[in-house]
Protein backbone atom coordinates (compact mmCIF):
# COMPACT_ATOMS: atom_id res chain seq x y z
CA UNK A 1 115.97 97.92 214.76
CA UNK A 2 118.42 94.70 215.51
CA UNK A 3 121.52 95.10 213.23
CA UNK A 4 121.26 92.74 209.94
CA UNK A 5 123.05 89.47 209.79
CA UNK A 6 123.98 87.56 206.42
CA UNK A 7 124.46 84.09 206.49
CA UNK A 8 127.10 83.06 203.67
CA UNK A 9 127.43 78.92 202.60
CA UNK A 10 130.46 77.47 200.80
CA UNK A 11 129.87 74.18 199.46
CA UNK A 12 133.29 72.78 198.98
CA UNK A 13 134.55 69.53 197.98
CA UNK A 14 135.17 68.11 201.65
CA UNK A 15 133.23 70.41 203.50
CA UNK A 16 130.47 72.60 203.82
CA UNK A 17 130.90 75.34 205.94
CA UNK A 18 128.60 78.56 206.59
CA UNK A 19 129.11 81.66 208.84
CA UNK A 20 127.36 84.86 210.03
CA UNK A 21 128.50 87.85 208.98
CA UNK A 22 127.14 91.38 210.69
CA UNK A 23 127.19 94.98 208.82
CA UNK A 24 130.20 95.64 209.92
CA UNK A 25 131.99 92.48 207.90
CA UNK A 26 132.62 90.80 211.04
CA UNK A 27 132.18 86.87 211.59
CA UNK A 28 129.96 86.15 214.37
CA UNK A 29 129.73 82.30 213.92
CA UNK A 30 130.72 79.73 212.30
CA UNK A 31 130.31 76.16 211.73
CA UNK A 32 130.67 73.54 209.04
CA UNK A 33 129.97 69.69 207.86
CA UNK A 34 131.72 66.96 206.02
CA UNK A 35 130.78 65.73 203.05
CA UNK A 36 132.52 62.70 201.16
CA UNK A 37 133.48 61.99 197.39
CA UNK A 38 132.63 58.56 195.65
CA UNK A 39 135.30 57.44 193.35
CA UNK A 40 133.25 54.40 192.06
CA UNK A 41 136.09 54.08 189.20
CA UNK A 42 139.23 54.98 188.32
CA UNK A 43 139.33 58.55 187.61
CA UNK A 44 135.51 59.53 188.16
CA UNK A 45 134.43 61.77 191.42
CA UNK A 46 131.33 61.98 192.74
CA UNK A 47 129.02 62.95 195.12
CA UNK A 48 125.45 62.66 195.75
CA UNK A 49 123.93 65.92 195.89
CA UNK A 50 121.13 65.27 199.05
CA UNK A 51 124.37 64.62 200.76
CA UNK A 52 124.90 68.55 200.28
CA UNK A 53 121.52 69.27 201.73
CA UNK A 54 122.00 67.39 204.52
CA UNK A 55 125.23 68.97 205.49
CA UNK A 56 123.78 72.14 204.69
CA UNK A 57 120.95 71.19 207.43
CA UNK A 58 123.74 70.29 209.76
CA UNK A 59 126.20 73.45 209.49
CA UNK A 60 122.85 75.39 209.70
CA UNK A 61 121.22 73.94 212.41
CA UNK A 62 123.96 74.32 214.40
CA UNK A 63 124.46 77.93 214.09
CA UNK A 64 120.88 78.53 214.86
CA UNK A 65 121.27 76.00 218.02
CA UNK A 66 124.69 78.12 219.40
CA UNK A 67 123.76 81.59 218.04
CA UNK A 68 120.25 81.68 218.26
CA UNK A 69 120.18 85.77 218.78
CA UNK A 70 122.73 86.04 215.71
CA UNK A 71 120.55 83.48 214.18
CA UNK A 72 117.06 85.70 214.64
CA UNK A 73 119.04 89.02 213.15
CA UNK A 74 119.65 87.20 209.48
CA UNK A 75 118.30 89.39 206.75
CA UNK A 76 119.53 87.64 203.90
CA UNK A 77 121.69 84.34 202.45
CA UNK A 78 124.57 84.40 200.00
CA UNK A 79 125.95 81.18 197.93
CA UNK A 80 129.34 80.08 197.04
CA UNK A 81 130.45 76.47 195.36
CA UNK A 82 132.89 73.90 193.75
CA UNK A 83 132.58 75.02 190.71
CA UNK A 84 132.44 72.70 187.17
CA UNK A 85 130.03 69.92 188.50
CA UNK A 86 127.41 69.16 186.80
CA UNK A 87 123.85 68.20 188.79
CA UNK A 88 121.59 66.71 186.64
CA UNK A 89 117.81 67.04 187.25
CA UNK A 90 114.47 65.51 185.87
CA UNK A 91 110.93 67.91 184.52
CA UNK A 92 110.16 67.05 188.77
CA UNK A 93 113.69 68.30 189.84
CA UNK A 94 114.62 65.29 190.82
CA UNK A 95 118.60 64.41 190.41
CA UNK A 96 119.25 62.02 188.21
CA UNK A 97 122.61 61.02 188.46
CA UNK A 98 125.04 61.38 191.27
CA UNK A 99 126.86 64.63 190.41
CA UNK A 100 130.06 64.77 188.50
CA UNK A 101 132.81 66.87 190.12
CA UNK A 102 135.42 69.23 188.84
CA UNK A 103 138.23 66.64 189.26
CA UNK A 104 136.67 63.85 187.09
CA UNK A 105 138.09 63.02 184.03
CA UNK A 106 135.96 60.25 182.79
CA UNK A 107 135.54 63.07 179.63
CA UNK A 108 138.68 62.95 178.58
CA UNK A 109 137.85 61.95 174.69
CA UNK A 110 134.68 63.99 174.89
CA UNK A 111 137.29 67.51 175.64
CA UNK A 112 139.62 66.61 172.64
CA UNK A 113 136.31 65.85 170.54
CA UNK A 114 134.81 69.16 171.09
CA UNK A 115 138.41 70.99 171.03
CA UNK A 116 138.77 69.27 167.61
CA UNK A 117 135.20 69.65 165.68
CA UNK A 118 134.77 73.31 167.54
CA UNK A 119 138.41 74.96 168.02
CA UNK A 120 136.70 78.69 167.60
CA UNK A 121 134.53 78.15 170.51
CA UNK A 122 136.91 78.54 172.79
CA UNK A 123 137.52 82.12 171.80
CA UNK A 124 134.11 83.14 173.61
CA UNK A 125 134.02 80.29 176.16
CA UNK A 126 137.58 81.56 177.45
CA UNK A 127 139.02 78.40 177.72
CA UNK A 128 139.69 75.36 175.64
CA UNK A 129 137.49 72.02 176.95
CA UNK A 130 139.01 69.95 179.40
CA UNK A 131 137.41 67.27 181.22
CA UNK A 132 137.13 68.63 184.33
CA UNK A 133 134.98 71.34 183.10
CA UNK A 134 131.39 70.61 183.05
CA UNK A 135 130.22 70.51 178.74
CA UNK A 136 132.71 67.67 177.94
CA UNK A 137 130.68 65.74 181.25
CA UNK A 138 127.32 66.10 179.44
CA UNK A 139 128.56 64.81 176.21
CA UNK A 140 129.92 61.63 178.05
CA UNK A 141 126.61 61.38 179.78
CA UNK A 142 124.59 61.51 175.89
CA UNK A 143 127.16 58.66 174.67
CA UNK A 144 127.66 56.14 177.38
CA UNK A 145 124.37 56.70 179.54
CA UNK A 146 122.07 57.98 177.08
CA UNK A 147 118.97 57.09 179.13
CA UNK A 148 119.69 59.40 181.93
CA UNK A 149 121.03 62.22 179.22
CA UNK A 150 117.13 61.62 177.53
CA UNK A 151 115.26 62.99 180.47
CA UNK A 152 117.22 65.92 181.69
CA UNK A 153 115.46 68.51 181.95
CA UNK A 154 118.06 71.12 183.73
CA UNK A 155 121.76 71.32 184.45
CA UNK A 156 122.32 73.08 187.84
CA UNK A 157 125.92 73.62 189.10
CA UNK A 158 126.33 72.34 193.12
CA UNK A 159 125.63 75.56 194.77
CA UNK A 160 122.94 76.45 192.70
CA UNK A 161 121.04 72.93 193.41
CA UNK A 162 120.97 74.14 197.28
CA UNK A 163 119.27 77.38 196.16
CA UNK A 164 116.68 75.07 194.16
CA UNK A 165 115.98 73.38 198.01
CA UNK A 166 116.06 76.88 199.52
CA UNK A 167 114.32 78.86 197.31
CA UNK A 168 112.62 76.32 194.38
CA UNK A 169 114.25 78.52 191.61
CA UNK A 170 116.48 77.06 188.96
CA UNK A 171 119.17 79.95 188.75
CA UNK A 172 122.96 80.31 188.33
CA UNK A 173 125.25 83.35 188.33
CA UNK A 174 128.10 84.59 185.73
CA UNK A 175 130.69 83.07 187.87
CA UNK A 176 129.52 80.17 188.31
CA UNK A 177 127.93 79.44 184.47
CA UNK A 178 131.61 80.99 183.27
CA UNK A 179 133.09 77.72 184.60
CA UNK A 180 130.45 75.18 182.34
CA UNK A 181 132.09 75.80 179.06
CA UNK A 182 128.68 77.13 177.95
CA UNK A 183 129.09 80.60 178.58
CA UNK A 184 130.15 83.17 176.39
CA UNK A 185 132.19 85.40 178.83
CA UNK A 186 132.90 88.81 177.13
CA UNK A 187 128.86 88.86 176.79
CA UNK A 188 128.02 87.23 179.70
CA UNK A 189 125.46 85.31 178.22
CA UNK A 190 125.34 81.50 177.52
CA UNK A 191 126.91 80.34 173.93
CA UNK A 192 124.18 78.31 172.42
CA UNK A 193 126.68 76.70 169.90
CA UNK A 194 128.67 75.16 172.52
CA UNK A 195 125.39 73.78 173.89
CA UNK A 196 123.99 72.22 171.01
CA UNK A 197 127.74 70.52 170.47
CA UNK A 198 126.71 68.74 173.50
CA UNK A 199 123.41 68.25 172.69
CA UNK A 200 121.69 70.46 174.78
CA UNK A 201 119.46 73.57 174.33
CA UNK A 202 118.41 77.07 175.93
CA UNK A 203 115.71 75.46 177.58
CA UNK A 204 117.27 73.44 179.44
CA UNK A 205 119.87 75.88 181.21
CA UNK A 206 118.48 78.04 184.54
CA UNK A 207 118.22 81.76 184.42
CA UNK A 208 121.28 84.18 184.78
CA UNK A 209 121.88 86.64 187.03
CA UNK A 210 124.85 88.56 188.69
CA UNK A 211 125.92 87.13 191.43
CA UNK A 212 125.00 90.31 193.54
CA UNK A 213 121.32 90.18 192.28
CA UNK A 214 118.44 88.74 194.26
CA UNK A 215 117.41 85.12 193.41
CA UNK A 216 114.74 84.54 195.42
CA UNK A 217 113.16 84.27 198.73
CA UNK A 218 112.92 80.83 200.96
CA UNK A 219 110.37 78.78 199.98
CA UNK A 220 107.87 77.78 202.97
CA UNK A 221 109.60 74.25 203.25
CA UNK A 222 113.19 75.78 203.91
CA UNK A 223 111.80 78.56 205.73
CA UNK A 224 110.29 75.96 208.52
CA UNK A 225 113.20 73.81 208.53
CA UNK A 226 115.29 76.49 209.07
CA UNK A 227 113.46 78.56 211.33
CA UNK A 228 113.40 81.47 209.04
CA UNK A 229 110.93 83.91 207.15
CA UNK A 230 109.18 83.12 204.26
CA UNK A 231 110.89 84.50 201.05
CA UNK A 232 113.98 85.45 203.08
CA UNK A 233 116.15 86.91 199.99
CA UNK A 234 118.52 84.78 198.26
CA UNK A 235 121.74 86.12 196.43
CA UNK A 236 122.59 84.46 193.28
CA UNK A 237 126.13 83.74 194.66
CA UNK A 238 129.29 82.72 192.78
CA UNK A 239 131.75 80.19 191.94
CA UNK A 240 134.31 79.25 195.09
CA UNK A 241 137.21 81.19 193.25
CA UNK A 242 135.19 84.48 192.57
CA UNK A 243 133.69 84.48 195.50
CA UNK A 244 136.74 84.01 197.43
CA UNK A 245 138.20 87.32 195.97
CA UNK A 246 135.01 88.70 197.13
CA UNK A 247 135.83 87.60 200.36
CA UNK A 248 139.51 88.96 200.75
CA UNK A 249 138.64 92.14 198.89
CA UNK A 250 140.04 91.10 195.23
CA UNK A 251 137.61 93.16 193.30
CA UNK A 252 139.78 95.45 191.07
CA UNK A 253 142.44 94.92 187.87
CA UNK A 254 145.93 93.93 189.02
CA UNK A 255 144.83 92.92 192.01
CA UNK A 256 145.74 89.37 192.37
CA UNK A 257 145.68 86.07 194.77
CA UNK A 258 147.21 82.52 194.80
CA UNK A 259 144.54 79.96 196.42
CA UNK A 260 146.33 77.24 197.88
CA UNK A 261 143.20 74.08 199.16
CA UNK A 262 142.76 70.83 197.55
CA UNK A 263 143.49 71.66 194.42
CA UNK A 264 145.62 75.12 193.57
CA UNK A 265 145.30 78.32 191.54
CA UNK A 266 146.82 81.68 190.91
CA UNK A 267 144.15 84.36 190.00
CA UNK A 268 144.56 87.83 188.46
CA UNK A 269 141.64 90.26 188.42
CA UNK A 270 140.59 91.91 185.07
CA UNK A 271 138.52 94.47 183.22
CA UNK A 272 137.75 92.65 180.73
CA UNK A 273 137.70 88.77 179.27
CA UNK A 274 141.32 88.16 178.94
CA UNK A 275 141.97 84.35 178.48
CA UNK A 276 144.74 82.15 176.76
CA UNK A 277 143.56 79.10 175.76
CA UNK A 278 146.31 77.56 173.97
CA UNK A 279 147.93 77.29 177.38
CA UNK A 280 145.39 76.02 179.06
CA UNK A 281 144.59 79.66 180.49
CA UNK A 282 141.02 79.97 181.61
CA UNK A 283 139.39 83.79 181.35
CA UNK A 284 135.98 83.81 183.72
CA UNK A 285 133.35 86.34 184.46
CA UNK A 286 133.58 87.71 188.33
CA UNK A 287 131.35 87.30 190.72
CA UNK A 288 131.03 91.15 190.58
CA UNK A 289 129.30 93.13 187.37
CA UNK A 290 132.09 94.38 184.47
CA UNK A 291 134.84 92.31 186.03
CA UNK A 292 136.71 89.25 184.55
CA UNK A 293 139.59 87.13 185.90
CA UNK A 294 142.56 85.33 184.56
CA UNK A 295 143.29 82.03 186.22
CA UNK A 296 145.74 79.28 185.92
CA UNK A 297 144.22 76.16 187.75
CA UNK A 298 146.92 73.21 189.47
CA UNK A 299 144.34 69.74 190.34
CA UNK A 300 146.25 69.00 192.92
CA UNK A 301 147.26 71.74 195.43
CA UNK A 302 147.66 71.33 199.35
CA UNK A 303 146.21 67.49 198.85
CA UNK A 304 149.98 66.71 197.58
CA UNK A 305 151.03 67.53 201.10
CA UNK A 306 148.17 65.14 202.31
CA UNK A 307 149.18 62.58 200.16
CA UNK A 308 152.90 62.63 201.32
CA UNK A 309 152.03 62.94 204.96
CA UNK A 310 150.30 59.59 204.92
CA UNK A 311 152.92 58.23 202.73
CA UNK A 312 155.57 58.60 204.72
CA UNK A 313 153.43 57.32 207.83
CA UNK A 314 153.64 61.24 209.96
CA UNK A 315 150.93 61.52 212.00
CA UNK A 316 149.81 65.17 210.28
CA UNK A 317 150.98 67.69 207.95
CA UNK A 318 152.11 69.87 210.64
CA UNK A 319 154.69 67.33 212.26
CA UNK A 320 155.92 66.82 208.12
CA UNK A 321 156.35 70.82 208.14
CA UNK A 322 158.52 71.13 211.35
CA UNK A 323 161.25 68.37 210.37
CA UNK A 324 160.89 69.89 206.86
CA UNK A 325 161.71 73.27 208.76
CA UNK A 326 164.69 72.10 211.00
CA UNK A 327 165.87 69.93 207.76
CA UNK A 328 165.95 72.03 205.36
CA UNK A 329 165.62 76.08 206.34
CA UNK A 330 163.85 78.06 203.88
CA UNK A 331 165.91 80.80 204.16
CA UNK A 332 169.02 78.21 202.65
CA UNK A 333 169.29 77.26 199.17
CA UNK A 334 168.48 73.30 199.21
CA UNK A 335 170.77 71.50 197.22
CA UNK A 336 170.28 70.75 193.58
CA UNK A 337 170.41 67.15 193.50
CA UNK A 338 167.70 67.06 196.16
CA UNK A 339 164.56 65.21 195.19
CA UNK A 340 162.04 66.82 192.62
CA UNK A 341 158.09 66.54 192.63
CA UNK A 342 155.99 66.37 189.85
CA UNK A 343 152.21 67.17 191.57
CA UNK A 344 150.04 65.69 188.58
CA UNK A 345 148.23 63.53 191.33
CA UNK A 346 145.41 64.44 189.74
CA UNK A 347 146.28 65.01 186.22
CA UNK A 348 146.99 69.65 184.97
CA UNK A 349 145.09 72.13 183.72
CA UNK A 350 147.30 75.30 183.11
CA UNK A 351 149.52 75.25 181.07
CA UNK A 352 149.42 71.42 180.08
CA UNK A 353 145.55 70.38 180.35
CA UNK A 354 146.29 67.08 180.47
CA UNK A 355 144.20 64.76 182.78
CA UNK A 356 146.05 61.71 182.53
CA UNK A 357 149.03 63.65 183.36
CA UNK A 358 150.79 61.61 186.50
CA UNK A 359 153.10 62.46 189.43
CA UNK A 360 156.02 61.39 190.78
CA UNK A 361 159.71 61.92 192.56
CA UNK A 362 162.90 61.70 190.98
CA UNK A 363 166.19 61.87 192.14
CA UNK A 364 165.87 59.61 195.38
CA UNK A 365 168.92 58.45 196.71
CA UNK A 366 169.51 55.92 199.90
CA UNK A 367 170.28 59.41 202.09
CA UNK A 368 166.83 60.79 200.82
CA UNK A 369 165.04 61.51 204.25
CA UNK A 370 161.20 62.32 204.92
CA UNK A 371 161.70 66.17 205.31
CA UNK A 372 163.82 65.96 201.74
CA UNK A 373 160.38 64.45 200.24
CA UNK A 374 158.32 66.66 202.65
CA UNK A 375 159.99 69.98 200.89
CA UNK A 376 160.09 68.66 197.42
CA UNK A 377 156.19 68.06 197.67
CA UNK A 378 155.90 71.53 198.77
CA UNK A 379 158.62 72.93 196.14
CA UNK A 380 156.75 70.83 193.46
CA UNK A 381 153.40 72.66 194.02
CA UNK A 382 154.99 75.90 193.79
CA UNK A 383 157.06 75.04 190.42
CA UNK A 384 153.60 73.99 189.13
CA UNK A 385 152.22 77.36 190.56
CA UNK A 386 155.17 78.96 188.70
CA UNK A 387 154.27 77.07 185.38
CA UNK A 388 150.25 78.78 185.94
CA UNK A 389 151.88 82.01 186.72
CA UNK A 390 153.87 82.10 183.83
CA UNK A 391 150.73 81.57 181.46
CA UNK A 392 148.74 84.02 183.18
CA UNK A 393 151.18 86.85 182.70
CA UNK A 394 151.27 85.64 179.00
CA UNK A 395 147.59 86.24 178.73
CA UNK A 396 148.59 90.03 179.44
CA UNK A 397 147.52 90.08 183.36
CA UNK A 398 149.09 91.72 185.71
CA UNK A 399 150.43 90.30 189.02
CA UNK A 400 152.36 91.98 191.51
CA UNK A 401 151.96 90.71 195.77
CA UNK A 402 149.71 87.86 196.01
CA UNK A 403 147.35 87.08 198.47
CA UNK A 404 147.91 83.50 199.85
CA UNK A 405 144.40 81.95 200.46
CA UNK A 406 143.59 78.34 201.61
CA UNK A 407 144.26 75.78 204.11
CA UNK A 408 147.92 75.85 202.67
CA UNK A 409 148.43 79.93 203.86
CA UNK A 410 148.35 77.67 207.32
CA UNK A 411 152.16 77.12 206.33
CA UNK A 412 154.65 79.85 206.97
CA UNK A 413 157.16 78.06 205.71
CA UNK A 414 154.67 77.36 202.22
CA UNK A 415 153.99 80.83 201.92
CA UNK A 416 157.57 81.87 201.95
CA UNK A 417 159.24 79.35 199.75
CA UNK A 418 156.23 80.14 197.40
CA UNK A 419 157.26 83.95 197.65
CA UNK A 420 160.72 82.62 196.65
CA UNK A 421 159.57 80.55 193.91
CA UNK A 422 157.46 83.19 192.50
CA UNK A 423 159.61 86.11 193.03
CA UNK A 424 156.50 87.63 194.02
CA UNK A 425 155.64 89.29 197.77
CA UNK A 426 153.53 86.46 199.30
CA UNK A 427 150.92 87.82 201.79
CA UNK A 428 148.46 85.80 204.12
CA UNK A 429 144.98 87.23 205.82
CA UNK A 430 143.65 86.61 208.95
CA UNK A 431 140.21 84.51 208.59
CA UNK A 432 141.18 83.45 204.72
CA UNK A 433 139.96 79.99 205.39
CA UNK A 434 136.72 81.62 205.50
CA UNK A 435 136.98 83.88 202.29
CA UNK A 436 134.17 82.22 200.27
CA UNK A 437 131.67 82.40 203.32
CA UNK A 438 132.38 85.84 204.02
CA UNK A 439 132.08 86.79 200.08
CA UNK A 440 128.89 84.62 199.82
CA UNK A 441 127.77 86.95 203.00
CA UNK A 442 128.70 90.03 201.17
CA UNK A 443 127.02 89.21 198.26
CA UNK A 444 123.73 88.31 200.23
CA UNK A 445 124.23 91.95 201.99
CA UNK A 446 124.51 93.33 198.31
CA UNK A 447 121.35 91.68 196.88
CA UNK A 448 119.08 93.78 199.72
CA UNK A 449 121.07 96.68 198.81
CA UNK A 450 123.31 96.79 201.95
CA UNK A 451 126.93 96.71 202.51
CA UNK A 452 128.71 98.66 199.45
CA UNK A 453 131.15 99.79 201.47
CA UNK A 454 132.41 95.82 202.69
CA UNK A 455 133.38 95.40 199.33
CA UNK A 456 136.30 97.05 199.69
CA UNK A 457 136.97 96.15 203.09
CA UNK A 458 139.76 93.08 202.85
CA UNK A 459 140.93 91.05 205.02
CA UNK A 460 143.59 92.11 208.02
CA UNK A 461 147.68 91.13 206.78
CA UNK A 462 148.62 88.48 209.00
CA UNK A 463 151.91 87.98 207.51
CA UNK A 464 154.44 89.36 204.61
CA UNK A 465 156.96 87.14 202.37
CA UNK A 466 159.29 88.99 200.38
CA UNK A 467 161.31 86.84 198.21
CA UNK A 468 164.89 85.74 199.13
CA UNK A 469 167.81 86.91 196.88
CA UNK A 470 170.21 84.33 197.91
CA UNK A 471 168.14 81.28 197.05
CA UNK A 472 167.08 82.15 193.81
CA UNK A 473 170.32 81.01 191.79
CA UNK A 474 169.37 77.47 193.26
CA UNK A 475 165.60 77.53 192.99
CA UNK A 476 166.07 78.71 188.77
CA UNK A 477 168.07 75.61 188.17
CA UNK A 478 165.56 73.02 190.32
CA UNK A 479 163.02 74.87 188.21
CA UNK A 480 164.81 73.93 184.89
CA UNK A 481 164.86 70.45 186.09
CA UNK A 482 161.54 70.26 187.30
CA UNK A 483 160.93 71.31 183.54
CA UNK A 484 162.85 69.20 181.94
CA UNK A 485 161.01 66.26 183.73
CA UNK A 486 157.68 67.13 181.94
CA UNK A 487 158.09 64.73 178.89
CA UNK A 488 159.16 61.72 180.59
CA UNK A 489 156.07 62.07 182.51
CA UNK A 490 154.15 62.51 179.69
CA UNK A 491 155.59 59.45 177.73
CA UNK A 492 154.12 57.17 180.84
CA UNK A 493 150.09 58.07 180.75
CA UNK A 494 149.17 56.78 177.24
């Protein structure tokens, strides 16, 4: 008999990508397709959610088209998302609405409304409400478009509205449902309070499973397109961040991982929920069974470095990183009246949850220079890192070496001023970029009772950052600064 393939799908914000994964946890393909975000106002993100399918369509079709022996082997398909958006269907499954993201903070009054008339709730959602999270969008939708809130008839998060085209079942996961704001996390079970503050019920929330468990099969429609069986099993999947420490082998308490993509987080593994909402500390169920984790979330992660590469008019982030490199050596301390970065580009979660929350550079002189605003971008994003760290370790998790995952562990000279910054070891993985595929893929493996034993098979070391003793002096007092910035910046967004 052929040896089993699973094929694991990521839909992230700018891209969807999907690989195939063999027994042995190795990557046999890969491929992936673009998808866009609407910003039809100020502050809202979108994206249309057949745009997903379509993409999906693309990434797979051209897998089976290269890999069409790799392609005949599959056995089984695992999920992973964005999580937080909200994709709003009709009695007929039809969408509704184009689907809210994670990083839209049209619900801005709706968060303070519900933290105000339900503070307790957070205490068994494991977080306080913030916009970005998915319960505040609903209760926007029921006051300013109270039509479309009238005929919904299910609330799907992004990856689990591909499954719905796949498979035809409306079904989410821990993870993933742990992100809404409507899930009680110790219990692992949704919070019907929370639900009616938002003016929605039971019935109108898919079935939960683990993310290891089987969803479902391929419905005949999928199963032609795709040129695969009829009720080819379906894990439930996860949420990007879960499944990502799925991916690079994150699985136990202590063990720990900073994830550095468009938006940035540092992530400590638990045993149980262990949250702190008061600083904006989120506490989520794992994409594993009897497993928690303690995040602090940045909005605005590697995009900062985006940002300032086209603001300064370099062609890409890479030729930014080298004169930042032969500027300003990481291994020297870099002066303290160098500029500072604040990276609220797109508003902060932890530890200010403040969506309003704005940018900006200070300290620019007529000597400042493009590498000087080059490393204060990337200094910026690891003081905010610092901040998240700091809150997660009040929560009472524990983090020791972190894991460096994202298109920002591209960066050597990231990885080890964040190793400095967070007087932490700093490691990166070979194939990270790929961690949520690869956990999707284990998790589709799991659900037809295959590949235990991947689960604790990592990712190779690529690389190790230990921190530097001689820069810290230097780094503590741009810190202070940094801090010390905070209320000026919040006097500007009312």
């Amino acid at each position: 008999m052929s040896e089993a393939v699973s094929l694991g799908i990521d839909l992230g914000t700018s891209e969807l990508k999907a690989i195939l994964l063999d027994s042995h946890g190795g990557v046999l393909a890969q491929a992936g397709a673009r998808v866009s975000v609407d910003r039809r106002q100020s502050g809202w993100s979108e994206q249309h959610p057949a745009d997903w399918w379509q993409a999906c369509l693309a990434a797979l079709g051209q897998l089976r088209a290269e890999h069409p022996t790799a392609w005949a082997r599959i056995a089984c398909i695992g999920l992973s998302g964005q999580m937080h958006g909200a994709v709003l269907l009709d009695a007929g499954n039809q969408v509704l609405y184009p689907a809210i993201l994670w990083d839209d903070s049209r619900a801005v009054a709706q968060a303070e409304q519900l933290n105000r008339d339900f503070p307790d709730y957070a205490q068994h959602t494991g977080s306080l409400a913030m916009a970005g999270l998915t319960a505040p969008k609903l209760l926007w939708l029921q006051q300013h478009e109270p039509q479309v809130f009238g005929q919904i008839d299910c609330v799907l998060s992004p990856k689990d509205y591909l499954r719905l085209l796949l498979t035809g079942e409306r079904i989410s996961d821990m993870s993933d449902a742990a992100g809404t704001l409507w899930l009680d996390v110790a219990r692992r079970a949704w919070h019907e309070p929370m639900l009616h503050a938002t003016g929605l019920t039971l019935g109108q929330m898919p079935t939960l499973l683990e993310a290891d468990q089987r969803s479902g099969g391929l419905n005949e429609a999928s199963a032609r397109v795709l040129s695969l069986p009829v009720d080819l099993p379906v894990a439930a999947g996860g949420g990007d961040n879960p499944v990502s420490a799925v991916g690079i082998g994150a699985i136990n308490a202590g063990d720990a991982f900073v994830t550095l993509g468009t938006s940035a987080a540092i992530v400590a593994i638990t045993d149980h929920a262990a949250g702190h909402p008061p600083s904006a500390v989120h506490s989520f169920c794992h994409a594993l069974p009897h497993r928690w984790y303690t995040m602090g979330a940045m909005l605005a992660g590697a995009s900062c470095l985006r940002w300032v590469t086209r603001l300064l008019g370099q062609p890409d982030e890479q030729t930014l990183l080298v004169l930042v490199q032969a500027e300003l050596p990481v291994e020297h301390a870099v002066a303290v009246s160098n500029p500072l970065f604040l990276p609220y580009l797109a508003g902060e979660r932890t530890p200010h949850n403040d969506p309003l929350l704005r940018g900006g550079f200070m300290s620019l002189g007529h000597d400042s220079t493009p590498a000087m605003l080059g490393y204060a971008v990337l200094e910026g994003v690891g003081f905010g890192l610092l901040d998240a760290m700091n809150a997660v370790l009040s929560a009472g998790a524990t983090i020791n070496a972190c894991a460096l995952v994202g298109g920002g562990a591209r960066s050597e000279y990231w990885a080890q001023l964040l190793a400095n910054i967070l007087d932490r070891e700093v490691y990166t993985l070979h194939g990270s970029e790929l961690s949520a595929c690869i956990g999707a893929a284990k998790l589709g493996f799991l659900a037809i009772g295959q590949g235990g034993d991947l689960l604790h098979k990592g990712m190779p070391v690529k690389a190790r950052y230990q921190p530097m003793a001689s820069v810290q002096p230097a780094l503590r007092e741009r810190y202070g600064k940094f801090r010390g910035l905070l209320p000026a910046a919040q006097g500007l967004n009312g």
